[in-house]
C-alpha atoms as a PDB file:
ATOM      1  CA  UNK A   1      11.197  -5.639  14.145  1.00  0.00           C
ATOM      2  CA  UNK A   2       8.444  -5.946  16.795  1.00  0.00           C
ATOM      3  CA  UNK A   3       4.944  -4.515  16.405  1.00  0.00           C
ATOM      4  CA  UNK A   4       1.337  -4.977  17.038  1.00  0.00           C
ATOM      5  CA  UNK A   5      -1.239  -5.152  14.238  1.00  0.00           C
ATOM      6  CA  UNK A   6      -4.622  -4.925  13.962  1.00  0.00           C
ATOM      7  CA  UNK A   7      -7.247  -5.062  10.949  1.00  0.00           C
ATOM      8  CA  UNK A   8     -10.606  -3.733  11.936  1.00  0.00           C
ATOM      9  CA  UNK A   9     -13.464  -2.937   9.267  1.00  0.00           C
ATOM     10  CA  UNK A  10     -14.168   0.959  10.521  1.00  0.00           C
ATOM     11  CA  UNK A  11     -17.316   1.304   8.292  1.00  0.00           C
ATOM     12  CA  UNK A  12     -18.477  -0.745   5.391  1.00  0.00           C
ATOM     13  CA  UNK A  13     -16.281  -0.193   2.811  1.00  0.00           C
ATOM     14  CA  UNK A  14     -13.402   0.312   4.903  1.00  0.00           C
ATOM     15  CA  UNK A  15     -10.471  -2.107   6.456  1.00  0.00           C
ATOM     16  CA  UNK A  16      -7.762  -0.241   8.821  1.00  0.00           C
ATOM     17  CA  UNK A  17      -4.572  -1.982   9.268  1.00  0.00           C
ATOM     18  CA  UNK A  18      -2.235  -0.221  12.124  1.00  0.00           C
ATOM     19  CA  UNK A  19       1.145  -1.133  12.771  1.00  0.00           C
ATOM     20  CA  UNK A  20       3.307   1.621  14.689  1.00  0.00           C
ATOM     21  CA  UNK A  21       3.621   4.384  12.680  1.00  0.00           C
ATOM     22  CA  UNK A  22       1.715   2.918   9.923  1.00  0.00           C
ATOM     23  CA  UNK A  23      -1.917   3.335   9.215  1.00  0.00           C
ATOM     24  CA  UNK A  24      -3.795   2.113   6.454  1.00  0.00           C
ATOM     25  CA  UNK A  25      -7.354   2.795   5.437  1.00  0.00           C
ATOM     26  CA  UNK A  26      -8.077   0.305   2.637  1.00  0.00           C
ATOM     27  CA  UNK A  27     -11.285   0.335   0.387  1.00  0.00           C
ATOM     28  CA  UNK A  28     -11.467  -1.839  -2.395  1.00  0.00           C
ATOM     29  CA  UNK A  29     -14.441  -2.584  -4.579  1.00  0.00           C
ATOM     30  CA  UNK A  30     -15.582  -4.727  -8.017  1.00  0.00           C
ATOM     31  CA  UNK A  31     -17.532  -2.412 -10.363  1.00  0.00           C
ATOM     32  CA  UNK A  32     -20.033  -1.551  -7.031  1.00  0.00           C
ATOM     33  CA  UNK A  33     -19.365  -3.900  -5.008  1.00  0.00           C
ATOM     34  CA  UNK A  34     -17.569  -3.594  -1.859  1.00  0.00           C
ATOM     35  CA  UNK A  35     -14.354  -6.482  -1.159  1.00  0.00           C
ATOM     36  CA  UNK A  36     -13.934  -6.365   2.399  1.00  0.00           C
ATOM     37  CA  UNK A  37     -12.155  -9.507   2.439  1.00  0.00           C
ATOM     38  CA  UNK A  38     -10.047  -8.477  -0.063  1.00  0.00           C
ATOM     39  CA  UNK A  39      -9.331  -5.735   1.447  1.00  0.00           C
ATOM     40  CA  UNK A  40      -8.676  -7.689   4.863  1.00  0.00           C
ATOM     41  CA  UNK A  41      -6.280  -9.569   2.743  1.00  0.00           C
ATOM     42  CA  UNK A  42      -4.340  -6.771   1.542  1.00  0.00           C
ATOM     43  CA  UNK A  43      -4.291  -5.453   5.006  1.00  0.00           C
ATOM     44  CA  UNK A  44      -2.124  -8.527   6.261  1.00  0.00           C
ATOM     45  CA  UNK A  45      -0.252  -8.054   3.044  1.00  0.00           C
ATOM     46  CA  UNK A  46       0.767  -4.696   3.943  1.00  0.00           C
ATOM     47  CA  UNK A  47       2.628  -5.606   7.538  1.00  0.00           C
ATOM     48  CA  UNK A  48       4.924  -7.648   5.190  1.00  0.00           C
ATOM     49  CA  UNK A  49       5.720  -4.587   3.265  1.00  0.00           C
ATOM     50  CA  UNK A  50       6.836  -2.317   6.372  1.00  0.00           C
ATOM     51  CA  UNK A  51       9.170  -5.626   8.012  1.00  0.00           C
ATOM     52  CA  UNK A  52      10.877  -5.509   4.642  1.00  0.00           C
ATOM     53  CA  UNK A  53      11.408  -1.935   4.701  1.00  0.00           C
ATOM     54  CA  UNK A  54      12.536  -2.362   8.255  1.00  0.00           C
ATOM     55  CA  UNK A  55      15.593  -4.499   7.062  1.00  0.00           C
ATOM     56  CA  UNK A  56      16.312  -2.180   4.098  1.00  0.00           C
ATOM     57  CA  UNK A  57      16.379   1.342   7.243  1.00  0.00           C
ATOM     58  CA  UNK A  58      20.166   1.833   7.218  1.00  0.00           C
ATOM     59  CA  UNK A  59      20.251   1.887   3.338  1.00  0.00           C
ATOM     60  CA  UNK A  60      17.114   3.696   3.231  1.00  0.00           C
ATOM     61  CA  UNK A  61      18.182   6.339   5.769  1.00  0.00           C
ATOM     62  CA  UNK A  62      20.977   7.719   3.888  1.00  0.00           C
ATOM     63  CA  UNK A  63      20.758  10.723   1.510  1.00  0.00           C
ATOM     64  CA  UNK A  64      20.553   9.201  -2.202  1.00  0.00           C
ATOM     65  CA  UNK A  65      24.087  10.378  -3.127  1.00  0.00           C
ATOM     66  CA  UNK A  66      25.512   8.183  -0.358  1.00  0.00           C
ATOM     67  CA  UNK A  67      23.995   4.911  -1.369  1.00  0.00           C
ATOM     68  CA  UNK A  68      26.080   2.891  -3.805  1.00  0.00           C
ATOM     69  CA  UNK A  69      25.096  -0.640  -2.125  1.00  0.00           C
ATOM     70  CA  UNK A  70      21.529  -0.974  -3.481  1.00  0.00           C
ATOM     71  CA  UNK A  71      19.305  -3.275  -1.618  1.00  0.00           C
ATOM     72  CA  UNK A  72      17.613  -6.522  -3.003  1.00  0.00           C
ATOM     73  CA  UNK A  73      14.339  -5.660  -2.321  1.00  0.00           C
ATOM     74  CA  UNK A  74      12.006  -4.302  -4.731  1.00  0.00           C
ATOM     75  CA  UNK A  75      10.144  -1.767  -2.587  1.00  0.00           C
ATOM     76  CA  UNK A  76      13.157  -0.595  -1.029  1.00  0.00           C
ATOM     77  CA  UNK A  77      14.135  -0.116  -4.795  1.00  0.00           C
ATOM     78  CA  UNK A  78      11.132   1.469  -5.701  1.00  0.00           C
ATOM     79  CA  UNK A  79      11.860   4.196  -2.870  1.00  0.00           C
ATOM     80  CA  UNK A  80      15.181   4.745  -3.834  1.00  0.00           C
ATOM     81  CA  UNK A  81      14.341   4.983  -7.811  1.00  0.00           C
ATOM     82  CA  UNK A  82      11.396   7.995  -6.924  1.00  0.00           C
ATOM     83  CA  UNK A  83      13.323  10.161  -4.482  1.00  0.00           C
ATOM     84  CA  UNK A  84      16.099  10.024  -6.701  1.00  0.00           C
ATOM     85  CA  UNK A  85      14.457  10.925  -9.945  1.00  0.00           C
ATOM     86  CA  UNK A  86      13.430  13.961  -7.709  1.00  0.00           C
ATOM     87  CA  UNK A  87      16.854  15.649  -7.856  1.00  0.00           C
ATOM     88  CA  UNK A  88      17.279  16.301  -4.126  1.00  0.00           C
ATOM     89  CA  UNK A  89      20.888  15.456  -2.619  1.00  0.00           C
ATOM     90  CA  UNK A  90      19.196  15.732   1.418  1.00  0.00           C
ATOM     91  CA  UNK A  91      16.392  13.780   0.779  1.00  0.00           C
ATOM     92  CA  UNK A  92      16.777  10.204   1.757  1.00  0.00           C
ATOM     93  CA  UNK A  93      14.474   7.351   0.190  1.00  0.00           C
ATOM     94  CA  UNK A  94      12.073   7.867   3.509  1.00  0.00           C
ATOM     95  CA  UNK A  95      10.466  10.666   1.749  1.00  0.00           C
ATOM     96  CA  UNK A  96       8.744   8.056  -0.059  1.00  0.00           C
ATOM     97  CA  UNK A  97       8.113   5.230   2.368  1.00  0.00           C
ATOM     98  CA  UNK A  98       4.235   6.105   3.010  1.00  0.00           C
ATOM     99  CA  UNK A  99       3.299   6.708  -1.042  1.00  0.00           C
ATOM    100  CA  UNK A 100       5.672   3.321  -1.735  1.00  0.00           C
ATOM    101  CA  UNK A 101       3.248   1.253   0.791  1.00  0.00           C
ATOM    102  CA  UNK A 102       0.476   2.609  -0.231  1.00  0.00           C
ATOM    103  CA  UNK A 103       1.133   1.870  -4.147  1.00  0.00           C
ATOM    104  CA  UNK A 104       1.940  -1.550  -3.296  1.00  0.00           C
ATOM    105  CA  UNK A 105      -0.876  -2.087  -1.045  1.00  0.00           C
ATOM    106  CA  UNK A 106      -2.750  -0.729  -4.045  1.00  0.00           C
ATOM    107  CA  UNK A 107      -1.192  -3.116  -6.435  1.00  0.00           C
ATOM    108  CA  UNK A 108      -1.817  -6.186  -4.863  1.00  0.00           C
ATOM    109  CA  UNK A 109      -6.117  -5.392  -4.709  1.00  0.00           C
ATOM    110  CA  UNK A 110      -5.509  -4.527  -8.350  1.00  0.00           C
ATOM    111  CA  UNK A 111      -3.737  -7.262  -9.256  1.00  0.00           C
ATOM    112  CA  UNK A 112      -6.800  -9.355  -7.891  1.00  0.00           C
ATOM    113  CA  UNK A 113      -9.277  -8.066 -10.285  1.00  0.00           C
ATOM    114  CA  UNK A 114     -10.810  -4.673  -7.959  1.00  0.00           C
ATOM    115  CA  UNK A 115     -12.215  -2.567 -10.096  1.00  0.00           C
ATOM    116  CA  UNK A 116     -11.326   0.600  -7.586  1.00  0.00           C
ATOM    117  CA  UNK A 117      -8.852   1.015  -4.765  1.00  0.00           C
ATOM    118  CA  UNK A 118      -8.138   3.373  -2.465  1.00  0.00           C
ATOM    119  CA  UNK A 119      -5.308   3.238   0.103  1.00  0.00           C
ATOM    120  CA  UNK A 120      -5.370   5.884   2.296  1.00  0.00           C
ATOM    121  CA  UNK A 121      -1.414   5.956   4.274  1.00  0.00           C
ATOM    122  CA  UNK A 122      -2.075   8.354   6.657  1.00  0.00           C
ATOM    123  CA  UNK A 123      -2.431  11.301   3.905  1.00  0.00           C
ATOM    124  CA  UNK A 124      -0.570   9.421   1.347  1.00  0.00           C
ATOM    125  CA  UNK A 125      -2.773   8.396  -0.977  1.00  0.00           C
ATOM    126  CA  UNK A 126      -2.484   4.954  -4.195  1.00  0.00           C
ATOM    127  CA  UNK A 127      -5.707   4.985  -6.347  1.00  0.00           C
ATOM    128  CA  UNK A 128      -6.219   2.064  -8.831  1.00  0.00           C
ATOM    129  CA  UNK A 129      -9.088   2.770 -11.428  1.00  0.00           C
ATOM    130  CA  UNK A 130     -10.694  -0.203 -13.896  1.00  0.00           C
ATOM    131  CA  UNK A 131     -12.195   1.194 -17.304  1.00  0.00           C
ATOM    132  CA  UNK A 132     -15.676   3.742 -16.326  1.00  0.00           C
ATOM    133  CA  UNK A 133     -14.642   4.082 -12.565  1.00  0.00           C
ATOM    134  CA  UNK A 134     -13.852   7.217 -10.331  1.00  0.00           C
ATOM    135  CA  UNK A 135     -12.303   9.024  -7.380  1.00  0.00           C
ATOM    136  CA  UNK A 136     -12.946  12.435  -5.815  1.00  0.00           C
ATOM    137  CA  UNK A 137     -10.035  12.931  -2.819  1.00  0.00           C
ATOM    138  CA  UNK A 138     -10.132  16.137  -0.861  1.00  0.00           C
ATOM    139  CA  UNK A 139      -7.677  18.119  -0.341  1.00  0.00           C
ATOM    140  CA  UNK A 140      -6.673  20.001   2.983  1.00  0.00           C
ATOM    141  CA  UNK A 141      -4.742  23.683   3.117  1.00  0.00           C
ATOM    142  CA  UNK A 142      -3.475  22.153   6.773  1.00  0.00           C
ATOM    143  CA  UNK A 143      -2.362  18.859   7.044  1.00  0.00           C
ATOM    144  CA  UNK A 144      -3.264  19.292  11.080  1.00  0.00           C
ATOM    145  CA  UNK A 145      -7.133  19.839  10.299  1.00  0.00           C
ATOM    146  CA  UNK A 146      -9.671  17.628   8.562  1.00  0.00           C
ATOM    147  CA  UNK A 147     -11.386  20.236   7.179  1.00  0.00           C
ATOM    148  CA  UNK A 148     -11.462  19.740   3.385  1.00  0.00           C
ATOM    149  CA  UNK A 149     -11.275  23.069   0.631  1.00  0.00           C
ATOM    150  CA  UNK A 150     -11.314  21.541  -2.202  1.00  0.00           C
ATOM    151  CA  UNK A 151     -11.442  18.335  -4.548  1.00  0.00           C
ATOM    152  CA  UNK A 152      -9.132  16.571  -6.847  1.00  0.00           C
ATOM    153  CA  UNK A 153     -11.399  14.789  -9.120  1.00  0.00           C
ATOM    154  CA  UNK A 154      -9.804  11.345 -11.175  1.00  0.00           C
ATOM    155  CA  UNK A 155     -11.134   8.992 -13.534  1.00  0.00           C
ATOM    156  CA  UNK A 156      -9.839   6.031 -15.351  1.00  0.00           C
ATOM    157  CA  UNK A 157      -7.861   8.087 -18.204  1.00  0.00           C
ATOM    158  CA  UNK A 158      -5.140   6.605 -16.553  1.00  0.00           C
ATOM    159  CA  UNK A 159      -5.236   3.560 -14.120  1.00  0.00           C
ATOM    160  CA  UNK A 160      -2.721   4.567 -11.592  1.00  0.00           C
ATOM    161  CA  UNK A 161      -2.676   7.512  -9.653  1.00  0.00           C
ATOM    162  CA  UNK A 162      -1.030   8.894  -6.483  1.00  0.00           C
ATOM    163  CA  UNK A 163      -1.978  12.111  -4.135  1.00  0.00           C
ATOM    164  CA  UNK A 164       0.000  12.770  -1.282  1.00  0.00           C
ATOM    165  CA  UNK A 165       0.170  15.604   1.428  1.00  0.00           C
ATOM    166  CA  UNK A 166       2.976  16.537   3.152  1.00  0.00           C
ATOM    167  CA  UNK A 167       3.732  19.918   5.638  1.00  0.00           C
ATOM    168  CA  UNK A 168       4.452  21.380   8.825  1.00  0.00           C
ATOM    169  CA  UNK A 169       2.480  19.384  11.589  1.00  0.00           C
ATOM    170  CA  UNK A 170       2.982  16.372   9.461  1.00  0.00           C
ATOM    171  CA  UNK A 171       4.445  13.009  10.468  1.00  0.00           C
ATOM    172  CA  UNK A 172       7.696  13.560   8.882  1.00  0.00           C
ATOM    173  CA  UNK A 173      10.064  17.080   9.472  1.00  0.00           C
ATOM    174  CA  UNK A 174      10.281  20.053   6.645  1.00  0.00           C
ATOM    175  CA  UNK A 175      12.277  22.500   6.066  1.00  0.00           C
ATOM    176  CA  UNK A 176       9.530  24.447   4.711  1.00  0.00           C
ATOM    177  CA  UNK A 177       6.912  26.573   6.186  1.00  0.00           C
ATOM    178  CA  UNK A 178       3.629  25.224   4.010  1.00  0.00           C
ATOM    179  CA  UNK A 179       0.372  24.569   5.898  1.00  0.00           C
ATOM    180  CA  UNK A 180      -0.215  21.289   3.032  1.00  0.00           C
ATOM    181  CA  UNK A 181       1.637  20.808  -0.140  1.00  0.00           C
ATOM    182  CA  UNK A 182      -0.821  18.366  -2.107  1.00  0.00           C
ATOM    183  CA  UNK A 183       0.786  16.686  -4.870  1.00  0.00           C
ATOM    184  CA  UNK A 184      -0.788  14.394  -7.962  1.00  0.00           C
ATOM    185  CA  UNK A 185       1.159  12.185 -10.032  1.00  0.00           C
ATOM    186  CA  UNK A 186       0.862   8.937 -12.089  1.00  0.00           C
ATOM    187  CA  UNK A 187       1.894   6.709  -8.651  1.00  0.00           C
ATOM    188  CA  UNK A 188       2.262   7.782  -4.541  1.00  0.00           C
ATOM    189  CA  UNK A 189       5.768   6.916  -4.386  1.00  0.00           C
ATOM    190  CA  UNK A 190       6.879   9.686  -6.462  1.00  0.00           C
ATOM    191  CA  UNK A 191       4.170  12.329  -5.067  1.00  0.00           C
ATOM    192  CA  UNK A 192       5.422  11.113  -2.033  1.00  0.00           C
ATOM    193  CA  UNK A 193       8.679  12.264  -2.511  1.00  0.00           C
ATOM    194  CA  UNK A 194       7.947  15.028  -4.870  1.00  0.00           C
ATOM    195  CA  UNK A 195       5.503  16.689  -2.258  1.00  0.00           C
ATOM    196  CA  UNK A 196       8.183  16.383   0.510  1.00  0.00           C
ATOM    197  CA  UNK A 197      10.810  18.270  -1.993  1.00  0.00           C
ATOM    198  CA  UNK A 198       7.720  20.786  -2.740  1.00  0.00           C
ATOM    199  CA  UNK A 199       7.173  21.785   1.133  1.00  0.00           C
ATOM    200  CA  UNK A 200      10.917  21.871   1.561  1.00  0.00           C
ATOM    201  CA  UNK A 201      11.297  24.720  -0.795  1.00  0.00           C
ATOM    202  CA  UNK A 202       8.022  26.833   0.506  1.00  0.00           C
ATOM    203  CA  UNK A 203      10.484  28.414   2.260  1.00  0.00           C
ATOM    204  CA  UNK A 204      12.049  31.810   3.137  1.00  0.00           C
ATOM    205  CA  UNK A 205      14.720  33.801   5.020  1.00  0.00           C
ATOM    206  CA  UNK A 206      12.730  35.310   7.820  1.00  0.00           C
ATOM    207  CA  UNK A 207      13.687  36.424  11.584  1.00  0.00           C
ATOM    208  CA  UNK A 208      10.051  34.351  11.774  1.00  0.00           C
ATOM    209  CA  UNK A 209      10.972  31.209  10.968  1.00  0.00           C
ATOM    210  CA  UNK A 210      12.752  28.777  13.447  1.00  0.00           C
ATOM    211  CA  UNK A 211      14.485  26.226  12.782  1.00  0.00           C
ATOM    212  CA  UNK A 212      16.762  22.981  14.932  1.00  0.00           C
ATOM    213  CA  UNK A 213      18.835  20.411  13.553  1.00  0.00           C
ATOM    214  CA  UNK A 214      17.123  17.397  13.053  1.00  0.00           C
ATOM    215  CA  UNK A 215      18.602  15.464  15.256  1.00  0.00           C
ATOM    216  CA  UNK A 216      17.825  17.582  18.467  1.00  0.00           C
ATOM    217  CA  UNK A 217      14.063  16.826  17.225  1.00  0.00           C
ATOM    218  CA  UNK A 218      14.498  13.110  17.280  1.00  0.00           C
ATOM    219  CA  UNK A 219      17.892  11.513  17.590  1.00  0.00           C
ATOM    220  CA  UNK A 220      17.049   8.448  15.036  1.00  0.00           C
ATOM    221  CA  UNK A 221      15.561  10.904  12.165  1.00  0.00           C
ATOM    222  CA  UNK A 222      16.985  10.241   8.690  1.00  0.00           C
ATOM    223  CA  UNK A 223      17.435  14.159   8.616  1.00  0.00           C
ATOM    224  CA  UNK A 224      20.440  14.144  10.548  1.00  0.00           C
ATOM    225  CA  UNK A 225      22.871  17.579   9.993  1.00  0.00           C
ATOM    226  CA  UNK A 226      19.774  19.277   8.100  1.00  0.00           C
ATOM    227  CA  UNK A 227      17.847  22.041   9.842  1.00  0.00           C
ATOM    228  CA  UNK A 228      13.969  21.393   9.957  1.00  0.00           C
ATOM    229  CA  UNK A 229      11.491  23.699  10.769  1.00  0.00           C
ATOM    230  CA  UNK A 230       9.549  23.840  14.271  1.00  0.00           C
ATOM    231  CA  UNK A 231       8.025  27.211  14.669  1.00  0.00           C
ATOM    232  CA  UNK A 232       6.942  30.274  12.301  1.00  0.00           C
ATOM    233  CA  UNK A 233       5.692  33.415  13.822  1.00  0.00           C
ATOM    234  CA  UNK A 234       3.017  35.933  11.885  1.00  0.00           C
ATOM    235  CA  UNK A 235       5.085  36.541   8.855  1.00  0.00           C
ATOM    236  CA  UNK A 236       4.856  39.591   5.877  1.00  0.00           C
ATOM    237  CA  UNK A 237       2.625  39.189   2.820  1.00  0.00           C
ATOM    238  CA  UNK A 238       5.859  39.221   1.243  1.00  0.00           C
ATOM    239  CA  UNK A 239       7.876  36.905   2.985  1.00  0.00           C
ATOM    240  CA  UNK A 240       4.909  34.371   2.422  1.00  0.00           C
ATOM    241  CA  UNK A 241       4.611  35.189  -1.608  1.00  0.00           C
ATOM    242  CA  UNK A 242       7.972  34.341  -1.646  1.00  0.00           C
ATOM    243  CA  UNK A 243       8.134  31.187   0.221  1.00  0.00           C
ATOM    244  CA  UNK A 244       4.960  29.765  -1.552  1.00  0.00           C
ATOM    245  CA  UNK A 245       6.569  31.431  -4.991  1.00  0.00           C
ATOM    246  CA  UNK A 246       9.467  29.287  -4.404  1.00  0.00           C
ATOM    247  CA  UNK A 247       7.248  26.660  -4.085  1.00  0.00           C
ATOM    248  CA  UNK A 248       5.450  26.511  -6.780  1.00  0.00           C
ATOM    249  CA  UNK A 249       8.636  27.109  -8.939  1.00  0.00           C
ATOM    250  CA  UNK A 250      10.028  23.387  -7.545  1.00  0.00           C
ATOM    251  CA  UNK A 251       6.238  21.778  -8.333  1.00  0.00           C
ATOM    252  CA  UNK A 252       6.598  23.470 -11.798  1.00  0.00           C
ATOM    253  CA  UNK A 253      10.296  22.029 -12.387  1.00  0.00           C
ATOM    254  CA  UNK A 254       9.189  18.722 -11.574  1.00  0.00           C
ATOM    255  CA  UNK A 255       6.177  19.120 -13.585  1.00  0.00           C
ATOM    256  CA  UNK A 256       8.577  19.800 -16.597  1.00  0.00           C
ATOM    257  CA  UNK A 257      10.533  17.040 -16.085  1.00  0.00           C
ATOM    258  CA  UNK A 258       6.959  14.707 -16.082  1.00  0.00           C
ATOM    259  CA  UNK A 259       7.278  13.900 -12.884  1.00  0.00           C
ATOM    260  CA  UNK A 260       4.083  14.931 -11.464  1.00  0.00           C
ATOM    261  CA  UNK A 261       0.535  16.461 -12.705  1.00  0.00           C
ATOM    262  CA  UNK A 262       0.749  19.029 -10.345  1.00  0.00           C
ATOM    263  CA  UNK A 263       0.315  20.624  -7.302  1.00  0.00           C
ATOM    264  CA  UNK A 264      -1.723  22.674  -4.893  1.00  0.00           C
ATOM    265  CA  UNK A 265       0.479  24.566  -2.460  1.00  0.00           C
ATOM    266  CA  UNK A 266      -0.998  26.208   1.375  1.00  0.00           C
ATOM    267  CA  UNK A 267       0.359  28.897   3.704  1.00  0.00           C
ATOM    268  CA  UNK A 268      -2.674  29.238   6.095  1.00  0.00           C
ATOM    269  CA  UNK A 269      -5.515  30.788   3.735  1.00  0.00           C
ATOM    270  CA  UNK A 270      -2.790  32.046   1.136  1.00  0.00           C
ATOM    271  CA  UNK A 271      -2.654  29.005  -1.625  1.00  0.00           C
ATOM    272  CA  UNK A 272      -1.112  28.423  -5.341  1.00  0.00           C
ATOM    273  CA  UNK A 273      -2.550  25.852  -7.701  1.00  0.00           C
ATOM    274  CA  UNK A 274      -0.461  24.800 -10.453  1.00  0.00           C
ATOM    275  CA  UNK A 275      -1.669  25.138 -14.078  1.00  0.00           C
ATOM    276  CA  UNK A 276      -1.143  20.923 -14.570  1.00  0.00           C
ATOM    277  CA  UNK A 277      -3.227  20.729 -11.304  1.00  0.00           C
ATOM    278  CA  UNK A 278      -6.081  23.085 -12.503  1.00  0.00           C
ATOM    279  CA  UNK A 279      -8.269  20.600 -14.872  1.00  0.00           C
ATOM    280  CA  UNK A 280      -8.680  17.976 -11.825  1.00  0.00           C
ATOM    281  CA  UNK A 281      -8.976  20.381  -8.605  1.00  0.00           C
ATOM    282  CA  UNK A 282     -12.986  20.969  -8.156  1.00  0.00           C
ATOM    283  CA  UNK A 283     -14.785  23.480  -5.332  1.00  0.00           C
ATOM    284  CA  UNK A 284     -12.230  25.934  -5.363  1.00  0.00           C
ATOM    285  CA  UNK A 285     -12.798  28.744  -2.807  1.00  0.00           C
ATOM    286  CA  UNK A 286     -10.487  31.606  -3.945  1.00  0.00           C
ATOM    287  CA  UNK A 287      -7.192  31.895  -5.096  1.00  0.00           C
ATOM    288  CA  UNK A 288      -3.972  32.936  -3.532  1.00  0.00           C
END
């Protein structure tokens, strides 16, 4: 698979390693101090990841009930094993590319003796937290702006964590019509996925709402034969309780089944916060 690459340091604490649709924003540090060279090493690491992905796309491009020939490769595995413990038939293991990257990417600086990691995919988020360290990640009600409403907040009660974003304006399709579905769970592969299923269902039947096939949207998406959402017009306080309603109802299923923490759900300025979400979300502005 061809590609360019680059690793540039884009502040201090930061290494950014591009590759096509890929974009990494590593940090990396032991107890305070910054590993930029680390980092820089992981960076490299990570174009390795995405080539082996790259072999593993037909597999990987197929919804989960029609692979039967598993690939070799662990990653590829890894994707496979959190869309599938997810539950949805159309979603193929590509829901969880970004979070699976990131986690390894993650891994690796772990592995190495960081105290605290952050890899930043594009939205999709791996932290890695040593004994006394901590995180704050913001959270954003539209995956299109950088503006930031309000904080998840994580320490090292657990050493692995993942918090991923996914919505309409987003670098994958949805079927849904959410602004940002934010999603925590113990690892980004599975928030990955889980926050893809999440936006899926914020959905609604509404004369509002268009939607295309896939496929007339980009002719190599893995979405092929599913309708995906490209445009929503003003719609009813009551279509949108719905949608985000139905929402919230997938995040809480999951939640049940231990897949994730939890979940905070946006339509524009209307928003839902699940109850397993509500002890780590900080600077909340209202409530939908």
């Amino acid at each position: 698979m061809p590609y360019e690459q680059s690793i540039a340091s884009i502040d201090s604490e930061s290494v950014l390693a591009e590759c096509g649709p890929m974009r990494l924003v590593i940090r990396a540090w032991n107890k305070k101090q910054p590993q930029i060279m680390l980092a820089r090493r992981a960076a490299e690491e990570s174009f390795s990841y995405l080539e082996r992905i790259a072999r593993c796309r037909m597999i990987l491009s197929r919804p989960i009930p029609e692979i039967t020939d598993l690939p070799k490769d662990e990653l590829a595995l890894g994707m496979i094993a959190s869309t599938r413990a997810i539950g949805d038939e159309d979603l193929t293991p590509m829901a969880a590319v970004a979070g699976t990257i990131a986690d390894a990417v993650a891994n690796w600086l772990f592995e190495r003796e960081a105290t605290r990691v952050i890899v930043d995919n594009g939205g999709d988020i791996a932290v890695r937290l040593a004994e006394g360290e901590t995180v704050t990640v913001g959270v954003r009600p539209q995956v299109t702006s950088p503006s930031v409403s309000q904080v998840i907040h994580l320490d090292s009660g657990r050493s692995t964590w993942g918090v991923t974003t996914s919505g309409m304006g987003g670098r994958s399709f949805t079927r849904g019509i959410a602004s940002a579905v934010t999603v925590l769970a113990a690892d980004a592969s599975t928030a990955d996925a889980a926050a893809t299923a999440v936006a899926n269902a914020c959905f609604v039947e509404d004369k509002g709402i268009i939607q295309l096939p896939a496929e007339n949207m980009d002719p190599n998406s893995d979405l092929a034969g599913i309708n995906v959402t490209t445009e929503v017009a003003p719609l009813s306080a009551e279509s949108i309780r719905i949608a985000v309603g139905n929402a919230r109802h997938k995040a809480e299923n999951l939640f049940q089944k231990g897949l994730i923490i939890g979940a905070f759900i946006a339509f524009g300025s209307a928003y839902t916060i699940t109850d397993g979400l509500k002890s780590y979300i900080r600077q909340t502005i209202g409530k939908y």
